[in-house]
N, C-alpha and C. Protein backbone atom coordinates (compact mmCIF):
# COMPACT_ATOMS: atom_id res chain seq x y z
N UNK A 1 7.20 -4.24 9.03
CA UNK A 1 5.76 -4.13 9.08
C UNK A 1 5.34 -2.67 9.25
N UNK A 2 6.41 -2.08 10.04
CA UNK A 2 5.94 -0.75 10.30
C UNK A 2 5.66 0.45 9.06
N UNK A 3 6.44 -0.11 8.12
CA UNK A 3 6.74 0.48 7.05
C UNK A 3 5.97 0.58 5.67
N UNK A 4 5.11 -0.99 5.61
CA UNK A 4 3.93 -1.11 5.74
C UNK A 4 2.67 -0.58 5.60
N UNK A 5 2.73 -0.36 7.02
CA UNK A 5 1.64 0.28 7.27
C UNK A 5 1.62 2.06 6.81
N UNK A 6 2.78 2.20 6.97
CA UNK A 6 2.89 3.50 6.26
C UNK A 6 2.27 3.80 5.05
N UNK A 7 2.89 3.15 4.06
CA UNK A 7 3.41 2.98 2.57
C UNK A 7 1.43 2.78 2.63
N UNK A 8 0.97 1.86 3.30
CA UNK A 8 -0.79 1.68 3.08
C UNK A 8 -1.28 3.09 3.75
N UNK A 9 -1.03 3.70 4.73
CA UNK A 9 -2.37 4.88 4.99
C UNK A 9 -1.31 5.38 3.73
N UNK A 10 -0.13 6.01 3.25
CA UNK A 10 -0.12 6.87 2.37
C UNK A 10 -0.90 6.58 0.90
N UNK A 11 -0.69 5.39 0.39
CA UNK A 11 -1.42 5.04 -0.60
C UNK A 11 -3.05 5.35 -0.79
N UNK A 12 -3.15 5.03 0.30
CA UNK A 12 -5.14 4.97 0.40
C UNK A 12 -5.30 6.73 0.32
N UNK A 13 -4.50 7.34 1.41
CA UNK A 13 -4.78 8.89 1.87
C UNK A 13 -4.76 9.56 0.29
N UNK A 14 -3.70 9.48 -0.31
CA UNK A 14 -3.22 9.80 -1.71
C UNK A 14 -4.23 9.57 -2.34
N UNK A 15 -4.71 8.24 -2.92
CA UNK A 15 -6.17 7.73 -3.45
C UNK A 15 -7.33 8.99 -3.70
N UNK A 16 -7.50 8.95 -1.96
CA UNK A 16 -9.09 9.70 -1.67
C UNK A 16 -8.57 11.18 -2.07
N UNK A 17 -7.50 11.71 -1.81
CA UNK A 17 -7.54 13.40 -2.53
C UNK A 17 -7.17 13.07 -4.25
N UNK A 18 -6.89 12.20 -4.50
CA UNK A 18 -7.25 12.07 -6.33
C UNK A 18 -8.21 12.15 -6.11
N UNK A 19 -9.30 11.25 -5.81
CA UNK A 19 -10.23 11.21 -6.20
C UNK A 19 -11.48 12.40 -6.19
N UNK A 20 -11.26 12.56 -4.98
CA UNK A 20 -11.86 13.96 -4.50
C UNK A 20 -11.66 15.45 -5.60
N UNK A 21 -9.87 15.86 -5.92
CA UNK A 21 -9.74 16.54 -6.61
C UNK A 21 -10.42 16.32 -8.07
N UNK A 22 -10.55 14.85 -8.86
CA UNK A 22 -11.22 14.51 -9.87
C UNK A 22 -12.87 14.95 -9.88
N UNK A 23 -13.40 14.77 -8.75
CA UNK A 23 -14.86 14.77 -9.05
C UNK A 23 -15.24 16.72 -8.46
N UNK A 24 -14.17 16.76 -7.77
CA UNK A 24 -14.82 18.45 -7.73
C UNK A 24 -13.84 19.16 -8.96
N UNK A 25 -12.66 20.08 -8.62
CA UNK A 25 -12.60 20.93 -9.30
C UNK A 25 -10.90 20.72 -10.22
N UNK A 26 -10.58 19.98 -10.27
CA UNK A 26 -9.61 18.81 -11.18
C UNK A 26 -8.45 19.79 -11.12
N UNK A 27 -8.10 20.34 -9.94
CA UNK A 27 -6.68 21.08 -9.86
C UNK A 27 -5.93 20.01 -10.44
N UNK A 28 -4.88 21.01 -11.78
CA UNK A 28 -3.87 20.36 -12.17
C UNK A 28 -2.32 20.08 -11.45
N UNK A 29 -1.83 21.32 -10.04
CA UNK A 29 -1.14 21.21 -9.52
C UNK A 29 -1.34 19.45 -8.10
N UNK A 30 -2.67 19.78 -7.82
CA UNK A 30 -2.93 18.51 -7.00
C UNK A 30 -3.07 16.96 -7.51
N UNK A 31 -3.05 17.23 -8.93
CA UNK A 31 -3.06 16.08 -9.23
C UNK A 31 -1.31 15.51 -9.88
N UNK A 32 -0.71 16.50 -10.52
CA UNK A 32 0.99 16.53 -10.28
C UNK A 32 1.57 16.16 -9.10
N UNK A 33 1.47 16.77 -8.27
CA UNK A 33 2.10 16.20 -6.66
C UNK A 33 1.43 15.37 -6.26
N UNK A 34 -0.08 15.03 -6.07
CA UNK A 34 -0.14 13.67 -5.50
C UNK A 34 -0.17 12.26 -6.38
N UNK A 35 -0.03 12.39 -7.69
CA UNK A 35 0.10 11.56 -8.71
C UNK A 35 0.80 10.38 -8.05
N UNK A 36 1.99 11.17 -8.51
CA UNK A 36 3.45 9.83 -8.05
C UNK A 36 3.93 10.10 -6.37
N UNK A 37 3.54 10.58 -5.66
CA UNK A 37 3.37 10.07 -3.98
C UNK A 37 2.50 8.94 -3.87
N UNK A 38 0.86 8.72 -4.74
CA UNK A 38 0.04 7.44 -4.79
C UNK A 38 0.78 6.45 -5.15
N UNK A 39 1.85 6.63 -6.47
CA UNK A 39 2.21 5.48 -7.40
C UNK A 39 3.45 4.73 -6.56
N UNK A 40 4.50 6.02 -6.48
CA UNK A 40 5.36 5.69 -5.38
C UNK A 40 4.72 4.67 -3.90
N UNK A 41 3.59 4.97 -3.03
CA UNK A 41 3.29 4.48 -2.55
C UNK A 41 2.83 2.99 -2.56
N UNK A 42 2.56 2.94 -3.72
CA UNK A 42 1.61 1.75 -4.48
C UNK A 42 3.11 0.73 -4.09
N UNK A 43 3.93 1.27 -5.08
CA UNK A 43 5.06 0.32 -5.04
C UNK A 43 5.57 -0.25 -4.19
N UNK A 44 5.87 1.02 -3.08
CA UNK A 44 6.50 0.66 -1.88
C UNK A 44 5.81 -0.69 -1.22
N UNK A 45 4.63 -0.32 -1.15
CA UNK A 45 3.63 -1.61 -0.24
C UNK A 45 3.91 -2.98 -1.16
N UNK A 46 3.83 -3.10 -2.17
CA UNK A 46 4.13 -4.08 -3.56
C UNK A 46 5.23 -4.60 -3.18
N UNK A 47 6.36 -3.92 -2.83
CA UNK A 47 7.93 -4.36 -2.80
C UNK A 47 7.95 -4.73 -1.34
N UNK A 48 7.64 -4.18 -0.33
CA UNK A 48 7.87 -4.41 1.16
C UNK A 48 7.17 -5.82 1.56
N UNK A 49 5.96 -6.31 0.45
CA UNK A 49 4.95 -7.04 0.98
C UNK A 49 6.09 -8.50 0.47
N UNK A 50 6.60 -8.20 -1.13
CA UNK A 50 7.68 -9.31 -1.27
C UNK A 50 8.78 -9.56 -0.70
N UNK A 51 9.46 -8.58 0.57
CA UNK A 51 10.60 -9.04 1.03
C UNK A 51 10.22 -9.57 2.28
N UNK A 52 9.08 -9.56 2.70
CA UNK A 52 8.46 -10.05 4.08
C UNK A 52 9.03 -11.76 4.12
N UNK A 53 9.98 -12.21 4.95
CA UNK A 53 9.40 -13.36 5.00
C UNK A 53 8.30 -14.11 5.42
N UNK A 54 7.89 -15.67 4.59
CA UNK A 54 7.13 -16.22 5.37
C UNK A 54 5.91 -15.80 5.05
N UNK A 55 6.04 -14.98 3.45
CA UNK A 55 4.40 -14.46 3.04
C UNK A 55 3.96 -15.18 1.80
N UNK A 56 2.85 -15.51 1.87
CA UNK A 56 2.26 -16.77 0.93
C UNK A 56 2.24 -15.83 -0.55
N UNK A 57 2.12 -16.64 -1.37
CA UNK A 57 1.65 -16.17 -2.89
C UNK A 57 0.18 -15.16 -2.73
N UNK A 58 -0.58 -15.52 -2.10
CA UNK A 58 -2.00 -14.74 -2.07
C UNK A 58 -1.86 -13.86 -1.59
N UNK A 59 -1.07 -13.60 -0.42
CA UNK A 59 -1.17 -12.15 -0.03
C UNK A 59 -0.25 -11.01 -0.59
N UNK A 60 0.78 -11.99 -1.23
CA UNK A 60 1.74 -11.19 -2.59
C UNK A 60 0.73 -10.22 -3.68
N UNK A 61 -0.03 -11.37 -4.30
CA UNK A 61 -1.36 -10.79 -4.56
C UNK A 61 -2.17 -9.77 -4.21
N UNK A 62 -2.47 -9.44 -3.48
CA UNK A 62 -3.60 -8.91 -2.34
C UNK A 62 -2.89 -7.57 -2.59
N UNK A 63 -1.20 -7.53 -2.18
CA UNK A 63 -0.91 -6.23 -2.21
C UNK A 63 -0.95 -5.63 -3.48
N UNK A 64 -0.80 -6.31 -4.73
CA UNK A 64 -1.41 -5.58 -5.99
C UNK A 64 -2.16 -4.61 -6.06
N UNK A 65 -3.78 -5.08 -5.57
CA UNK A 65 -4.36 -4.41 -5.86
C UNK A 65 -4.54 -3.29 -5.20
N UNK A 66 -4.89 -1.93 -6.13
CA UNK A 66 -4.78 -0.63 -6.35
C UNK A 66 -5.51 -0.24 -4.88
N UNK A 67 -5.19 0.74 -4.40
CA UNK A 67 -5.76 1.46 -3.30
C UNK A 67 -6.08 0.52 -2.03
N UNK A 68 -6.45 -0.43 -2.20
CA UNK A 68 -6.85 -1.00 -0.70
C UNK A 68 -5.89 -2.27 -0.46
N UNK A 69 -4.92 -3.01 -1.25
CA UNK A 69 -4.34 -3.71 -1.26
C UNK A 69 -3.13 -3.55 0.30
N UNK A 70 -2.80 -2.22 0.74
CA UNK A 70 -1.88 -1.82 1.56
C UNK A 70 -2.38 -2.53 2.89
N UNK A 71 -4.14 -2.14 2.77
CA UNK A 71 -4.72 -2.48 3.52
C UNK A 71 -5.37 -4.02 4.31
N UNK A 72 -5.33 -4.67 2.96
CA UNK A 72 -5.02 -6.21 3.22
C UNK A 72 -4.38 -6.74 3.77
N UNK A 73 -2.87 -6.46 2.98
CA UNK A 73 -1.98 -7.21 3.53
C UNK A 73 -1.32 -7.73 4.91
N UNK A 74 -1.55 -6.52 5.77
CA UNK A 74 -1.21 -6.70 7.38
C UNK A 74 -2.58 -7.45 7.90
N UNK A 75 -3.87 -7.96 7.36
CA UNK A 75 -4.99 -8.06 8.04
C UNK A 75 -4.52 -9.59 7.64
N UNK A 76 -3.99 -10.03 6.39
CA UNK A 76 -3.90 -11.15 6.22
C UNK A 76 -2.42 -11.79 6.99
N UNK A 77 -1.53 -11.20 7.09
CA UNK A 77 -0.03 -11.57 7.69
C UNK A 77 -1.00 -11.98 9.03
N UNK A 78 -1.65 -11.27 9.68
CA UNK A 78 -2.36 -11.42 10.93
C UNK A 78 -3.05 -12.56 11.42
N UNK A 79 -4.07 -12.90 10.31
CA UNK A 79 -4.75 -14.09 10.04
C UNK A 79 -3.80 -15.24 9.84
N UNK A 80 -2.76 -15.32 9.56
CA UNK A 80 -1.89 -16.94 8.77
C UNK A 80 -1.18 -16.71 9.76
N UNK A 81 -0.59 -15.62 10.62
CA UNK A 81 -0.04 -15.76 12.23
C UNK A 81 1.74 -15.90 11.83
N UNK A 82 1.72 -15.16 10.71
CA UNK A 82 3.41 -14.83 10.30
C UNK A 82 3.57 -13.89 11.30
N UNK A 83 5.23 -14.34 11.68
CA UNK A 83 5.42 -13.26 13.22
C UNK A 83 6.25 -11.97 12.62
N UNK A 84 5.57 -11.00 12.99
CA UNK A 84 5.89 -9.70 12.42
C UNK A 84 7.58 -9.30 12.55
N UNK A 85 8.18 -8.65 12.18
CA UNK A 85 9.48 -8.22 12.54
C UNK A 85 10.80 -9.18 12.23
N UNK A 86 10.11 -10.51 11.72
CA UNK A 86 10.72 -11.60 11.72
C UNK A 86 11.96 -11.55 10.22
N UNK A 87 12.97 -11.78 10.46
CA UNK A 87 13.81 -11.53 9.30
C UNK A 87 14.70 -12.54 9.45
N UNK A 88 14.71 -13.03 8.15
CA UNK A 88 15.66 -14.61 8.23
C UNK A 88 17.05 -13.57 7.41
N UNK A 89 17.87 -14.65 8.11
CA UNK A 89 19.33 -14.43 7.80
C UNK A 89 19.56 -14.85 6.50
């Protein structure tokens, strides 16, 4: 879970300086380095959210989506009361 939560503030953090760099002054070096740290991130949360046991199809889902999905997913594990840390043999 801890890992998680990582993989989500990096994703989102990554997000807002794209976006930021896009609407002001479209540095090409900032958008090279934080490119694939976002995408990389994206994944990580994507892949961590499927090895979780004990996580429903919807919130498999949830982590899909782009930028805030990182952010779901622990709000929903929370809500359905899957016990964190929990790892089946």
């Amino acid at each position: 879970m801890r890992a998680l939560r990582i993989a989500s503030g990096v994703e989102l953090l990554s997000l807002a300086v794209l976006l930021v760099n896009l609407v002001t002054v479209h540095a090409k070096p900032v958008t090279s380095l934080t490119g694939p740290v976002h995408g990389t991130a994206y994944l990580v949360v994507i892949a961590v959210t499927a090895l979780l046991p004990g996580v429903d199809a919807g919130t498999r889902w949830r982590s899909a989506v782009p930028g805030v999905g990182g952010l779901l997913v622990p709000r929903r594990i929370r809500s359905a009361g899957t016990p964190e840390g929990h790892r089946e043999s």
